[in-house]
Protein backbone atom coordinates (compact mmCIF):
# COMPACT_ATOMS: atom_id res chain seq x y z
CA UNK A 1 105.78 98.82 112.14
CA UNK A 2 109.05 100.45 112.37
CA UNK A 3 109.93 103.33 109.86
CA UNK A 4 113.22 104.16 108.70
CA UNK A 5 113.48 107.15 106.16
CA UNK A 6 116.61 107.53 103.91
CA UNK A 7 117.73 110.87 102.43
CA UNK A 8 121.03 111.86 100.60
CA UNK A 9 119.75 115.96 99.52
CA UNK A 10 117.24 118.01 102.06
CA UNK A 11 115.38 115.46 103.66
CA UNK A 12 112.27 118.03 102.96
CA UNK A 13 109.98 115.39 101.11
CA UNK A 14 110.50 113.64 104.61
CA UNK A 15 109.47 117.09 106.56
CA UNK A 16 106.89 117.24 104.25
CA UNK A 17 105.29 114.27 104.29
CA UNK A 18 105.61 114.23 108.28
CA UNK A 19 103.66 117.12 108.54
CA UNK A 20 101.05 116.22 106.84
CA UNK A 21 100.27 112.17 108.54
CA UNK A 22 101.38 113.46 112.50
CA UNK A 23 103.80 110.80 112.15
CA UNK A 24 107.67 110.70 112.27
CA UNK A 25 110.17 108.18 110.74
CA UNK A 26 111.66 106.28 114.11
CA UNK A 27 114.84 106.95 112.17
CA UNK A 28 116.15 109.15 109.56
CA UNK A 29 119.31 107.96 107.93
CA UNK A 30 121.69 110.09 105.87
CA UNK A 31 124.53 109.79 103.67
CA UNK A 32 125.11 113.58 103.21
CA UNK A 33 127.84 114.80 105.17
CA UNK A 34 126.84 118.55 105.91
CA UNK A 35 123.70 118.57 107.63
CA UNK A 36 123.88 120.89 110.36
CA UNK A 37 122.23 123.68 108.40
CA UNK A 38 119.67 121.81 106.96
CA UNK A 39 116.02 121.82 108.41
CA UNK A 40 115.66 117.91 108.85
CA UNK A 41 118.35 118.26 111.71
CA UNK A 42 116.83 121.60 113.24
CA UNK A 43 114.05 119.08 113.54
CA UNK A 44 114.98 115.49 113.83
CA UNK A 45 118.59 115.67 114.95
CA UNK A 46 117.89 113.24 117.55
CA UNK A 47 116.47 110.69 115.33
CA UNK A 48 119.65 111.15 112.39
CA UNK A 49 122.24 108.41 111.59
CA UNK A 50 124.90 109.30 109.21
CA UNK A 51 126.37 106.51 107.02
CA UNK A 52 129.61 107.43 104.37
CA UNK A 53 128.95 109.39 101.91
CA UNK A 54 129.29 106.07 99.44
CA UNK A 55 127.88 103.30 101.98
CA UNK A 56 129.31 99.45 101.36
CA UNK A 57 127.12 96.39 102.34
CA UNK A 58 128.20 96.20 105.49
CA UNK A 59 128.05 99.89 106.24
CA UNK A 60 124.28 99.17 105.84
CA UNK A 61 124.40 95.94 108.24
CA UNK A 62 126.22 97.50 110.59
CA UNK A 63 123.61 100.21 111.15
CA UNK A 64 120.84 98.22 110.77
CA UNK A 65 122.02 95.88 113.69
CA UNK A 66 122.97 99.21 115.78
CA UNK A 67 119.51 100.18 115.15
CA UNK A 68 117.91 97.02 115.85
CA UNK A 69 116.17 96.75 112.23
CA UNK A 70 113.70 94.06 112.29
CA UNK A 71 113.23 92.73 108.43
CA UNK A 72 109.55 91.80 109.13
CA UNK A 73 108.49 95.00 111.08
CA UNK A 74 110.14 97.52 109.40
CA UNK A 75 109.49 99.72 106.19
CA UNK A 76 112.65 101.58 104.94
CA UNK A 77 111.76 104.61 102.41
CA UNK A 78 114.02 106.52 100.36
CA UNK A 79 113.70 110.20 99.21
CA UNK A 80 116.47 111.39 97.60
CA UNK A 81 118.79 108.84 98.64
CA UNK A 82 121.38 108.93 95.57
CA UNK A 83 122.73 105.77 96.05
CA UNK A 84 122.15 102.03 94.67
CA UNK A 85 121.42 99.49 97.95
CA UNK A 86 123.39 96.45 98.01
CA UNK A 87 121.45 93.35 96.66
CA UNK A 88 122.10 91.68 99.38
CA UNK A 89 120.32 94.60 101.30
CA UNK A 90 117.16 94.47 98.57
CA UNK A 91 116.49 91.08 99.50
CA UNK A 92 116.62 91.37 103.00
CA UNK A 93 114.23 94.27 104.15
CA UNK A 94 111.03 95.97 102.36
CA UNK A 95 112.48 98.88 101.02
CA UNK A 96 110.56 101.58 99.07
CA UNK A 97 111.38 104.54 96.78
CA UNK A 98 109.36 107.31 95.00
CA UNK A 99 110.46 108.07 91.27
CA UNK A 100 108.96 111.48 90.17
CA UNK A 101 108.49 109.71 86.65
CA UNK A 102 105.56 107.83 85.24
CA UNK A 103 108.24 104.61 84.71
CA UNK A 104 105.21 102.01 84.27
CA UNK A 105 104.23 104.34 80.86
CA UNK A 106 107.43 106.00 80.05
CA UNK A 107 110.37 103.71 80.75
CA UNK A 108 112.70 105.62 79.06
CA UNK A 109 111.88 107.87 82.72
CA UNK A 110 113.93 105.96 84.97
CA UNK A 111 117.10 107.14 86.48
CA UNK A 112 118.00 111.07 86.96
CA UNK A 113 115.41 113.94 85.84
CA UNK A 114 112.82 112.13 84.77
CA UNK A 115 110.48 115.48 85.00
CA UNK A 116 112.80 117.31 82.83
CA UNK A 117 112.66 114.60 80.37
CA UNK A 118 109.18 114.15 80.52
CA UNK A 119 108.11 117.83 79.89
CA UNK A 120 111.24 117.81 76.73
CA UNK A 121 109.79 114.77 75.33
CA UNK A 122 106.02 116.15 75.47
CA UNK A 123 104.65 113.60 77.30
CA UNK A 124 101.05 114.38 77.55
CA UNK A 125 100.77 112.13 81.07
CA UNK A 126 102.64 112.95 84.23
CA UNK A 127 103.45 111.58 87.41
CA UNK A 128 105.44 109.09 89.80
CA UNK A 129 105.44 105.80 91.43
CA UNK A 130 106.36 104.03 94.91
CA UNK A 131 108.13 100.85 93.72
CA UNK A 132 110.50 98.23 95.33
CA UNK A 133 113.87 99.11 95.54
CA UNK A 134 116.45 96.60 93.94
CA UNK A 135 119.57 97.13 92.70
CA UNK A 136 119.29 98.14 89.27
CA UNK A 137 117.82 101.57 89.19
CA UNK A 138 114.44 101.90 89.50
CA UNK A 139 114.02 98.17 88.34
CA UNK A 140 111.51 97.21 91.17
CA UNK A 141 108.01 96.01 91.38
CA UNK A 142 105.97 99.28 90.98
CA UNK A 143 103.45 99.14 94.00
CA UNK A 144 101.32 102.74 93.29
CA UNK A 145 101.50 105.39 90.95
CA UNK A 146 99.50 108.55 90.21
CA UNK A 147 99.24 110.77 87.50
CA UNK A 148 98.21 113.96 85.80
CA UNK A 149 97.82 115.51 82.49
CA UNK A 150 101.22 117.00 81.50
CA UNK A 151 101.57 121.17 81.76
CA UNK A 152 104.32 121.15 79.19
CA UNK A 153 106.31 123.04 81.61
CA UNK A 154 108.52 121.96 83.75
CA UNK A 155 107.85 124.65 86.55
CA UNK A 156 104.09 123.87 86.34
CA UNK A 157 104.93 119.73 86.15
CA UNK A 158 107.31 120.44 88.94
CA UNK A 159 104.72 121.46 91.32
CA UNK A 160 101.89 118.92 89.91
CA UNK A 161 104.59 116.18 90.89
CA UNK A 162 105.11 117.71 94.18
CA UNK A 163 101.52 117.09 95.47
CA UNK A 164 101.18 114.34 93.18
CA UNK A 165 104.11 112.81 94.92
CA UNK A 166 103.38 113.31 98.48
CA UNK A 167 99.71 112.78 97.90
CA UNK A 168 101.54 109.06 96.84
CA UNK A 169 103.50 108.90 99.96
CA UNK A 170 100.46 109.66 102.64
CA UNK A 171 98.34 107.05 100.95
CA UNK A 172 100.99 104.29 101.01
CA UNK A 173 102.83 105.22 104.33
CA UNK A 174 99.47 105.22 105.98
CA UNK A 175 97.91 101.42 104.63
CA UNK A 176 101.61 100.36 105.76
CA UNK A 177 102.35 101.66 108.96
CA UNK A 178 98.43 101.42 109.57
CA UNK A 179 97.55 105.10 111.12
């Protein structure tokens, strides 16, 4: 199985999660512009494609056919990638994407900051899902999702979500790519 790894911010949820299953996306692709100084490409420069900073359809075929992207045999993740894939994309390859919000309990979590909105709204549970990506936001089939009692804090959620969230990651990555 072939992994390709989408980011748009750090990339460090991908650093992270690398780190912790001895396993590297085959390739990491990026829409952000300016990532010379950023960790991921101290690391992975070798393995980084940069698409426009607002990719089109075909700016997504296009790579995948310079990459060779097989739609059977390949898993495409997203972490942090702030943009909405092309349906046309969706249907064609199994891609995946983390929300840091409990979205199965709380709908009113999807979209941006759902961990500040959780912690103002009191929710007493906390957590996030791996779901299918389609093109309304966070709108796909939710595949996993873990969760915590709330801290009623957002620097204490914050960190719960962190491990809760790449705790998430290592258990689906590693059924799927079969380590």
């Amino acid at each position: 199985m072939k992994w390709i790894a989408f980011f748009s911010q750090t990339g460090n949820e991908i650093i992270n999660i690398t780190q912790n299953i001895n396993i590297s996306p085959d390739i990491i692709v990026t829409n952000k512009q300016n990532i010379e100084l950023l960790e991921i490409n101290k690391i992975f420069a070798k393995k980084i494609y940069k698409m426009p900073n607002n990719p089109k359809e075909e700016d997504y075929f296009k790579l995948f056919k310079l990459i060779e992207t097989d739609t059977k045999a390949t898993i495409i993740t997203l972490h942090g990638f702030l943009r909405i894939i092309p349906d046309s994309i969706c249907n064609n390859y199994n891609i995946v994407n983390l929300h840091p919000g409990l979205i199965n309990k709380y709908p009113e979590l999807k979209g941006i900051h759902p961990q500040k909105k959780a912690t103002y709204l009191k929710h007493p549970i906390i957590g996030c899902v791996i779901h299918k990506v389609s093109p309304i936001v966070d709108g796909g089939e939710i595949l996993l999702s873990a969760s915590e009692e709330s801290k009623y804090n957002l620097t204490d959620n914050l960190k719960v979500l962190k491990d809760l969230s790449l705790n998430l990651w290592l258990k689906y990555l590693t059924s799927e790519i079969n380590i």
